[in-house]
N, C-alpha and C. Protein backbone atom coordinates (compact mmCIF):
# COMPACT_ATOMS: atom_id res chain seq x y z
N UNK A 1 156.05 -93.77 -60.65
CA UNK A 1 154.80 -93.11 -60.29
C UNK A 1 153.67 -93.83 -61.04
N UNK A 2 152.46 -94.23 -60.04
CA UNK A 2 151.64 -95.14 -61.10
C UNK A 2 150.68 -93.91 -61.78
N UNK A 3 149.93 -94.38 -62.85
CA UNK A 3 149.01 -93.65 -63.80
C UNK A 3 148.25 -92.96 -63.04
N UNK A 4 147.56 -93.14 -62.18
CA UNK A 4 146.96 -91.92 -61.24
C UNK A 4 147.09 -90.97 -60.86
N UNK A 5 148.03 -91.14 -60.42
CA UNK A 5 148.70 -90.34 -59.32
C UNK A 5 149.19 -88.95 -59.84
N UNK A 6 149.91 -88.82 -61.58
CA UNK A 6 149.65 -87.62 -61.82
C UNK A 6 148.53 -86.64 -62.41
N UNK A 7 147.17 -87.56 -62.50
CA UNK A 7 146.31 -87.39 -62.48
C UNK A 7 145.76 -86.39 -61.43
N UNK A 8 145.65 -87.21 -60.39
CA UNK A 8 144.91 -86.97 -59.14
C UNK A 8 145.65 -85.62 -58.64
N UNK A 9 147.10 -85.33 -58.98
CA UNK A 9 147.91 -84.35 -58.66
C UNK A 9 147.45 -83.24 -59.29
N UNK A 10 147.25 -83.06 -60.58
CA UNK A 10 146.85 -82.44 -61.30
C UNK A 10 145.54 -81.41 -60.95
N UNK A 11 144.45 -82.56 -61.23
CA UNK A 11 143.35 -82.12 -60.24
C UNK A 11 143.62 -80.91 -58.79
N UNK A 12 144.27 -81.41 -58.24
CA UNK A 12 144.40 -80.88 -57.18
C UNK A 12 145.03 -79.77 -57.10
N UNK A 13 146.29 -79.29 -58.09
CA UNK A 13 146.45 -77.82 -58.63
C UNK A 13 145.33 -77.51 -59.17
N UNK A 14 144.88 -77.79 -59.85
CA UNK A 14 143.62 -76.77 -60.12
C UNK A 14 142.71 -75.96 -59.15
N UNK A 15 142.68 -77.44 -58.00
CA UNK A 15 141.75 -77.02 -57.17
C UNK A 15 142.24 -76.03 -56.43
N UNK A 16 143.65 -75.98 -56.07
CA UNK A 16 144.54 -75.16 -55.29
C UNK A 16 144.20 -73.67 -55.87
N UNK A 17 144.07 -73.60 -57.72
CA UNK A 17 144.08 -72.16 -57.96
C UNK A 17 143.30 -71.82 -57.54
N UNK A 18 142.05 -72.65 -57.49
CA UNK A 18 140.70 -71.90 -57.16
C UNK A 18 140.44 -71.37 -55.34
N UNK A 19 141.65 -72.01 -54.94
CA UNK A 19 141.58 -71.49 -53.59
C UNK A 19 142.37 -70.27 -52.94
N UNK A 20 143.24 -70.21 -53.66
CA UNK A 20 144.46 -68.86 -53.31
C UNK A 20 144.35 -67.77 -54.22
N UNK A 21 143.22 -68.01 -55.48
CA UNK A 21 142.83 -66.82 -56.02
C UNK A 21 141.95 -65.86 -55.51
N UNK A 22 141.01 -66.68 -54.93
CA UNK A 22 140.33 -65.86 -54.05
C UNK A 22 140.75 -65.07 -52.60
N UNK A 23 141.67 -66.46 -52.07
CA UNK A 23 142.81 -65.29 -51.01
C UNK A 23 143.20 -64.29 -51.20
N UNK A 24 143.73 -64.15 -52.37
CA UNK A 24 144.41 -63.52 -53.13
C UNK A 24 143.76 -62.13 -52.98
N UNK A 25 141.91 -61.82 -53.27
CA UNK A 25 141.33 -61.26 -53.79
C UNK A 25 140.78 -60.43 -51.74
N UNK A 26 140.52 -61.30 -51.04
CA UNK A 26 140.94 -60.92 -49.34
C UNK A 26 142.30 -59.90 -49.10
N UNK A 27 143.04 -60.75 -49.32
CA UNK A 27 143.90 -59.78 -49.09
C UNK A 27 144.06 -58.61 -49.75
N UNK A 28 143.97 -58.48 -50.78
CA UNK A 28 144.05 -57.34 -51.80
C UNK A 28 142.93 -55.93 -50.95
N UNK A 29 141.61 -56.43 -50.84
CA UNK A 29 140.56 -55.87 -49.86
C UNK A 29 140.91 -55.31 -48.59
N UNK A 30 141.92 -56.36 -47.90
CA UNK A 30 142.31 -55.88 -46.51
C UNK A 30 143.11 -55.26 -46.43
N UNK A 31 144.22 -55.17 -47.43
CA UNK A 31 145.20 -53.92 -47.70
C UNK A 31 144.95 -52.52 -48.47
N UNK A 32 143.61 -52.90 -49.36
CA UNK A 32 143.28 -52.16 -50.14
C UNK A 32 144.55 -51.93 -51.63
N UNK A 33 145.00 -52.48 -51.64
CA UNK A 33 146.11 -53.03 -52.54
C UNK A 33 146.06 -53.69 -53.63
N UNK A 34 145.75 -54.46 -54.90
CA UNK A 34 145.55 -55.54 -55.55
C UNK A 34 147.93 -55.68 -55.58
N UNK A 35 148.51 -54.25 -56.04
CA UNK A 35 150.18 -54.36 -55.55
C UNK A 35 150.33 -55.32 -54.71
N UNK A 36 150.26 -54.58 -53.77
CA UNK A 36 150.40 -54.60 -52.24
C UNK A 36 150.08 -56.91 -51.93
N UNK A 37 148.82 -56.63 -52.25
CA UNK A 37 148.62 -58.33 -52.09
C UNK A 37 149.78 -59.10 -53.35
N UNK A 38 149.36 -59.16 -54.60
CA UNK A 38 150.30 -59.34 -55.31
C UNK A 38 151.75 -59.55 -54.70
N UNK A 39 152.83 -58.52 -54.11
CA UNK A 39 153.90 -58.06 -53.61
C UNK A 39 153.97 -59.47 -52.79
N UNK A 40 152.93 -59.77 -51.31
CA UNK A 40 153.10 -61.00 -50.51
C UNK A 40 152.95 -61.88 -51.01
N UNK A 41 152.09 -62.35 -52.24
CA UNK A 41 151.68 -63.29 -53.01
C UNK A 41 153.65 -63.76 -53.28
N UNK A 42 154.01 -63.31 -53.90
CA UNK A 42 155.51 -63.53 -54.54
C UNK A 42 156.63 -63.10 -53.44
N UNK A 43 156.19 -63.01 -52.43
CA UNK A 43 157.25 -62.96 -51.36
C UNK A 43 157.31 -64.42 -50.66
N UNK A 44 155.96 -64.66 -50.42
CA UNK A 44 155.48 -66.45 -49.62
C UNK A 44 155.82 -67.34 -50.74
N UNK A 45 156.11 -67.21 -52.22
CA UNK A 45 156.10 -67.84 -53.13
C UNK A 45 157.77 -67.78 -53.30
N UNK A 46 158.65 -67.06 -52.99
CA UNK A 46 159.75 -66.80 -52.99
C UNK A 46 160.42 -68.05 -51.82
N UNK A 47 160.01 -67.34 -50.55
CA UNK A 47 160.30 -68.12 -49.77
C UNK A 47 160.08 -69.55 -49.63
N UNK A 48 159.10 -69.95 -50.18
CA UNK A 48 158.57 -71.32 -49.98
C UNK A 48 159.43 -71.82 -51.38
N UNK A 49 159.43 -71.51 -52.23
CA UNK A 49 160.78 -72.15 -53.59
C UNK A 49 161.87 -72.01 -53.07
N UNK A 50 162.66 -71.32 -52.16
CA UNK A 50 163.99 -71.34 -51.53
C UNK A 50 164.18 -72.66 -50.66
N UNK A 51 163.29 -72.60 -49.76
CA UNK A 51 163.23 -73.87 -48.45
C UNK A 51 163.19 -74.89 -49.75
N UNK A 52 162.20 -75.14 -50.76
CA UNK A 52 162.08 -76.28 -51.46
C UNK A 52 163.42 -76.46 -52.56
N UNK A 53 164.01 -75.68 -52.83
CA UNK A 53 165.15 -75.29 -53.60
C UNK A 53 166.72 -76.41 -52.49
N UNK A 54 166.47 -75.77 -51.38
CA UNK A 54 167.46 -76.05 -50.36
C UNK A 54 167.29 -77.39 -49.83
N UNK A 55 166.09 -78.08 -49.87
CA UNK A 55 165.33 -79.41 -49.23
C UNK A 55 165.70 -80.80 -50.35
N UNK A 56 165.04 -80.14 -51.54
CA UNK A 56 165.46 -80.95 -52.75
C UNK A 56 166.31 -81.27 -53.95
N UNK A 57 166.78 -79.25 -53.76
CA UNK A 57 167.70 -79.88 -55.07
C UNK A 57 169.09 -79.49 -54.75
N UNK A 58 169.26 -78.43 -53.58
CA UNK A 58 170.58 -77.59 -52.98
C UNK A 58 171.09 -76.25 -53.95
N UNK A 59 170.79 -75.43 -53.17
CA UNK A 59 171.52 -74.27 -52.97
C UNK A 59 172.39 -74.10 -54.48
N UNK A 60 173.65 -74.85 -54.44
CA UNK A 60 174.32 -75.29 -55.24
C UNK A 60 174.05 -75.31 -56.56
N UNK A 61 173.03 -75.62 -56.95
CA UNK A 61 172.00 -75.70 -58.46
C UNK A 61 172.20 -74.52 -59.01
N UNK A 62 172.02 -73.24 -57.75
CA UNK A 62 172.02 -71.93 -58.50
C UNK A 62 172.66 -71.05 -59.95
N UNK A 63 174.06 -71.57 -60.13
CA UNK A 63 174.95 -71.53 -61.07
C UNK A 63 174.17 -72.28 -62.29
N UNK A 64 173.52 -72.89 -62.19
CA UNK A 64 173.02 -73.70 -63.43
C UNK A 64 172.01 -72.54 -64.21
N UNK A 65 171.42 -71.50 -63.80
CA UNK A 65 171.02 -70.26 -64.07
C UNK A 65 171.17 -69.97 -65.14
N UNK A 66 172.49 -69.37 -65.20
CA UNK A 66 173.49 -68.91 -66.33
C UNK A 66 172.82 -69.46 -67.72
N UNK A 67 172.55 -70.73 -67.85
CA UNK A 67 172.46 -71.62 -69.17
C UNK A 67 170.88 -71.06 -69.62
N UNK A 68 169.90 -70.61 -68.44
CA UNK A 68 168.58 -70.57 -69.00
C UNK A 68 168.72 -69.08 -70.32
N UNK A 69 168.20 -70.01 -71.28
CA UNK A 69 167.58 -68.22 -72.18
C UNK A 69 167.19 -67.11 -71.22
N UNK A 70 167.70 -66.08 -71.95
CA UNK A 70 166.82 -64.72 -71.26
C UNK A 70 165.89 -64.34 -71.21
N UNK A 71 164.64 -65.01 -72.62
CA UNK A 71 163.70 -65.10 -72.44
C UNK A 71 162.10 -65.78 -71.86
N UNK A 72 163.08 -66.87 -70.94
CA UNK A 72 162.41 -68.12 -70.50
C UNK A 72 162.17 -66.95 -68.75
N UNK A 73 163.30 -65.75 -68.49
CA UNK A 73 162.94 -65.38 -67.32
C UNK A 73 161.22 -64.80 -67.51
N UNK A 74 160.81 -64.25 -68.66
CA UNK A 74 159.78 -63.39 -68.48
C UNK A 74 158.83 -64.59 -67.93
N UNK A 75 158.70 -66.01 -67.42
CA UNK A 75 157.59 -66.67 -66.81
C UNK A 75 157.29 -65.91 -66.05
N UNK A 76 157.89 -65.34 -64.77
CA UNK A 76 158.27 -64.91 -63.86
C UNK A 76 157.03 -63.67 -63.94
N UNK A 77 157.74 -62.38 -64.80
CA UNK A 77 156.66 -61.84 -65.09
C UNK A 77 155.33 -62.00 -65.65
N UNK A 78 155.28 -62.87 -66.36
CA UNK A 78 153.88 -63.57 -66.90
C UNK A 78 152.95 -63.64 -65.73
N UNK A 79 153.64 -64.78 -64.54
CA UNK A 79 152.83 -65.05 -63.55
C UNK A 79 152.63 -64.16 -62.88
N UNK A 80 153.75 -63.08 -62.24
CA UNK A 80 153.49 -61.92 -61.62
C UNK A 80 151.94 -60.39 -62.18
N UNK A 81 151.89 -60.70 -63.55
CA UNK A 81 150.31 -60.03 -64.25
C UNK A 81 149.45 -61.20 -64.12
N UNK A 82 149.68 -62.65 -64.31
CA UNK A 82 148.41 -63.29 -63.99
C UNK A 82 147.53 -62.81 -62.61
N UNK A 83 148.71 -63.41 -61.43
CA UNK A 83 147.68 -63.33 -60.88
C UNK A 83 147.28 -61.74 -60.17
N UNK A 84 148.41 -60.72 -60.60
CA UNK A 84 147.44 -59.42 -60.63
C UNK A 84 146.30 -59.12 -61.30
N UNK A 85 146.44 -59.90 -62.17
CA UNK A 85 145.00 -59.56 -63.22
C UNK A 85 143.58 -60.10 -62.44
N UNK A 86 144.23 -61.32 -61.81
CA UNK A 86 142.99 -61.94 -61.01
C UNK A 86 142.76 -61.51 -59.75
N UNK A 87 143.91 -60.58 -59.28
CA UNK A 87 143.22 -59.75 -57.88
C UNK A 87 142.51 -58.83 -58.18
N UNK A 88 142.62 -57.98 -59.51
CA UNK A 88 142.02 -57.21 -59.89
C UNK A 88 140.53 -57.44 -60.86
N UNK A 89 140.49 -58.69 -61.47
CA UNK A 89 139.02 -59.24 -62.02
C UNK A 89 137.87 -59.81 -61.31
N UNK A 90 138.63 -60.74 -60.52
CA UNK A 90 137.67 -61.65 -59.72
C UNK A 90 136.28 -60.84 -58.90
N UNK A 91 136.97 -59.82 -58.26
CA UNK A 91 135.62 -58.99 -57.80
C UNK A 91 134.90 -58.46 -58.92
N UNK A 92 135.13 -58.13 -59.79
CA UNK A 92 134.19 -57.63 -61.29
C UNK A 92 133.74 -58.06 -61.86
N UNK A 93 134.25 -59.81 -61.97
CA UNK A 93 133.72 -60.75 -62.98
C UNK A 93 132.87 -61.71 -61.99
N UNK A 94 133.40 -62.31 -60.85
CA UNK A 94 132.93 -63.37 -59.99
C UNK A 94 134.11 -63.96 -60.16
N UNK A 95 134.16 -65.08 -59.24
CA UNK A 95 134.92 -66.91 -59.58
C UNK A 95 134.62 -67.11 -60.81
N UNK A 96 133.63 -67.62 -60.90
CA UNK A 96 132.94 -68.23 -61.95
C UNK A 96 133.51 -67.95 -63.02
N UNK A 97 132.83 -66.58 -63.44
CA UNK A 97 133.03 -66.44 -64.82
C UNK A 97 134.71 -66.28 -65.20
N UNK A 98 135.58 -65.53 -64.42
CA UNK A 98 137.06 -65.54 -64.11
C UNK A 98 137.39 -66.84 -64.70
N UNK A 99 136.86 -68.02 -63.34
CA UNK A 99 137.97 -68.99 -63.82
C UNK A 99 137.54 -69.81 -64.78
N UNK A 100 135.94 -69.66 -65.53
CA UNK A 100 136.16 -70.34 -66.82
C UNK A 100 136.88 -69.54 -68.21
N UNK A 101 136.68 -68.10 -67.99
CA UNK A 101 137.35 -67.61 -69.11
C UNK A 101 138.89 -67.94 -69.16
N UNK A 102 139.63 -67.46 -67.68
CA UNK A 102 141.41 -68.45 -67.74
C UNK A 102 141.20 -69.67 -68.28
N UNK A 103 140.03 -70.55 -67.54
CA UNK A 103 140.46 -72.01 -68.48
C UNK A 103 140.42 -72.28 -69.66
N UNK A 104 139.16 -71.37 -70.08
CA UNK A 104 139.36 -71.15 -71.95
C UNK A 104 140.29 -70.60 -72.38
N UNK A 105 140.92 -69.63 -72.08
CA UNK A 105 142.43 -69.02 -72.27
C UNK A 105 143.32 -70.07 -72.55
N UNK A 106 143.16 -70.60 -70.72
CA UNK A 106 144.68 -72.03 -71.22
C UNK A 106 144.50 -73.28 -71.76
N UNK A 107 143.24 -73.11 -72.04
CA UNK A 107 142.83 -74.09 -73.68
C UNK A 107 143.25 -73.81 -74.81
N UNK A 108 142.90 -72.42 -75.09
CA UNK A 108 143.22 -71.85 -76.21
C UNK A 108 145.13 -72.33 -76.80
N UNK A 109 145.47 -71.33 -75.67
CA UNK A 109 146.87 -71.38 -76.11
C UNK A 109 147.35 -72.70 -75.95
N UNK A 110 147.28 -74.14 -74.91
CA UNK A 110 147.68 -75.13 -74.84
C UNK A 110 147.79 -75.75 -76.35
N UNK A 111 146.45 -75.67 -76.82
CA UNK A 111 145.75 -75.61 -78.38
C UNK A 111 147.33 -75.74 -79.46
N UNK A 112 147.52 -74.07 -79.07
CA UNK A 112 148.26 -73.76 -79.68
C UNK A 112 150.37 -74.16 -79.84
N UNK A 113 150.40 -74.34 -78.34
CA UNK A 113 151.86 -74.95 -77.68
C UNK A 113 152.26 -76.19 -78.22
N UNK A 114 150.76 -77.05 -77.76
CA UNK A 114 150.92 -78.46 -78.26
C UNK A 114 150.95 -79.13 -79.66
N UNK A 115 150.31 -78.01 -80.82
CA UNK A 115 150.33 -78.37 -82.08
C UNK A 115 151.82 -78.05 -82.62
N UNK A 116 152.43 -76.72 -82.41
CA UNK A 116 153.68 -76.42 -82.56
C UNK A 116 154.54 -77.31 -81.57
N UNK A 117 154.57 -77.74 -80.62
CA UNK A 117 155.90 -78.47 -79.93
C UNK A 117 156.37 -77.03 -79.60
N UNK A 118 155.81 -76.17 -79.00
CA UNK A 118 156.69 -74.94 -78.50
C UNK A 118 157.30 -75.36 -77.44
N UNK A 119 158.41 -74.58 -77.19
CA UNK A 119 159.06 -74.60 -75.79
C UNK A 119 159.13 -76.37 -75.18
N UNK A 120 160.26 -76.49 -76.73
CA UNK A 120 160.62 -78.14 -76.06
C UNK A 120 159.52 -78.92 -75.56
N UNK A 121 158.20 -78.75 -75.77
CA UNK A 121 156.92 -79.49 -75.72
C UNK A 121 157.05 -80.62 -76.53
N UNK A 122 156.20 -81.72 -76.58
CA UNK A 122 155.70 -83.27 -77.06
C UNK A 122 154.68 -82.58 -78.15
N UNK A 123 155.24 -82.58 -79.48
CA UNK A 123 154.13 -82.04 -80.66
C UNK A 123 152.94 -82.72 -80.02
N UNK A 124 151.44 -82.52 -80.32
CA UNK A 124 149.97 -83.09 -80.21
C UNK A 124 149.73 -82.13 -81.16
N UNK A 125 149.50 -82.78 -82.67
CA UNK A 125 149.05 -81.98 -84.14
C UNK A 125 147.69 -82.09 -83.46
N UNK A 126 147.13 -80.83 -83.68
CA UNK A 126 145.73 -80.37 -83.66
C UNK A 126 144.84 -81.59 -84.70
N UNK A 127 143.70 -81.95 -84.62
CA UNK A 127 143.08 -83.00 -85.23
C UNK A 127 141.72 -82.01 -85.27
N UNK A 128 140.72 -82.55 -86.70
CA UNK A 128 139.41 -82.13 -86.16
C UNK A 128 138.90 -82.51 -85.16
N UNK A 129 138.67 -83.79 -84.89
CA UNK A 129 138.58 -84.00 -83.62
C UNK A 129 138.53 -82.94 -82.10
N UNK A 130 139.93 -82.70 -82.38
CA UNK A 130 140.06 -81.66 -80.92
C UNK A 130 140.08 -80.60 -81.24
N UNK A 131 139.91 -80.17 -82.53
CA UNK A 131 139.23 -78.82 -83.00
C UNK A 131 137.70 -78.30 -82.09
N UNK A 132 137.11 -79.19 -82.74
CA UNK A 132 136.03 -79.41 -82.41
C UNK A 132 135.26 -79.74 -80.55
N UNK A 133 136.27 -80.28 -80.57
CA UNK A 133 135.99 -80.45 -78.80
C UNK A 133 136.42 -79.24 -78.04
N UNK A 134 137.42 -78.31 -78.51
CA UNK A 134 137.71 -77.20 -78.38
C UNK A 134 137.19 -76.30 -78.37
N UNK A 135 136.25 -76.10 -79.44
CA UNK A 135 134.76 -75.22 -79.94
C UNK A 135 134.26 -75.25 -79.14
N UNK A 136 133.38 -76.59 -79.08
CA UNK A 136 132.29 -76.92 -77.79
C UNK A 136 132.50 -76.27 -76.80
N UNK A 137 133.93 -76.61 -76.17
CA UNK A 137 134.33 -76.24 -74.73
C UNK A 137 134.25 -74.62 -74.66
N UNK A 138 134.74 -73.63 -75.63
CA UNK A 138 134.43 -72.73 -76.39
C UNK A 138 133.27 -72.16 -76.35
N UNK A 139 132.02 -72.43 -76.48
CA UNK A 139 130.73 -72.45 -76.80
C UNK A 139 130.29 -72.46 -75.42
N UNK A 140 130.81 -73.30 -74.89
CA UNK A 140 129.62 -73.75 -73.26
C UNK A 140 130.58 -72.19 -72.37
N UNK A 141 131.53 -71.89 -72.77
CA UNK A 141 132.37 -70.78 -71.68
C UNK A 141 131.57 -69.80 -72.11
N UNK A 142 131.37 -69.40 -73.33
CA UNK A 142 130.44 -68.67 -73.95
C UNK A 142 129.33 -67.91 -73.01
N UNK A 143 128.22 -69.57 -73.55
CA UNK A 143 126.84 -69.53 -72.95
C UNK A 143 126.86 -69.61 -71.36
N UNK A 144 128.22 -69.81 -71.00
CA UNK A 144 128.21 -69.94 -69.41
C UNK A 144 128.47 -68.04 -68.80
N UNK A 145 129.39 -67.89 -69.69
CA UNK A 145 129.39 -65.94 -69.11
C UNK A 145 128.93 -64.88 -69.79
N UNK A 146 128.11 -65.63 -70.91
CA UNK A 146 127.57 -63.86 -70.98
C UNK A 146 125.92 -63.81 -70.61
């Protein structure tokens, strides 16, 4: 894979959140639901990891399960309150302010993952340096939502 390319990939999840959060926030409206949307959110997300499950890695993999910690399942739930939290904020807060406070969030803690080497992570010791660039970024989320 050349140097770009997971770049450019990258980018483009982001851009993706910013597009199905707000779906997200439609549907929730048209059902009157933030559940209810949530519920399809992880049903289309179910289904679409099965077909991709069955396409790329087979069926078969499933047994490999067994080996994960028990506590590596709560992602699962993690993501299942994320993005309830964001069917339920986004109309109160805006886009905007929403998705810079998550990105300061997953600054924050990245911050924090990458200095520890948590969860079988590549240590990145915190530096003043990225202390500091952290702040800033910090500062402008700040002056950007209140």
């Amino acid at each position: 894979m050349n140097t770009a390319l997971p770049l450019v990939l990258a980018f483009a999840l982001g851009a993706m959140i910013s597009v199905y959060q707000p779906m997200n926030g439609v549907m929730s409206r048209l059902t009157r639901s933030p559940v209810l949307a949530n519920t399809v959110f992880y049903f289309g997300a179910f289904l679409s990891s099965f077909v991709m499950l069955a396409v790329f890695g087979g069926v078969r993999l499933l047994g490999r399960v067994r080996d994960v910690p028990p506590i590596l399942f709560t992602t699962g739930l993690m993501s299942a309150v994320m993005v309830l939290g964001t069917i339920i904020l986004l109309p109160r807060l805006g886009t905007r302010k929403l998705f810079i406070l998550q990105v300061a969030g997953q600054i924050a803690m990245a911050v924090v993952v990458a200095h520890f080497g948590l969860f079988q992570t590549p240590r990145d010791p915190l530096t003043l340096r990225k202390l500091l660039g952290t702040l800033v970024m910090f500062a402008g989320a700040l002056v950007s939502v209140l």
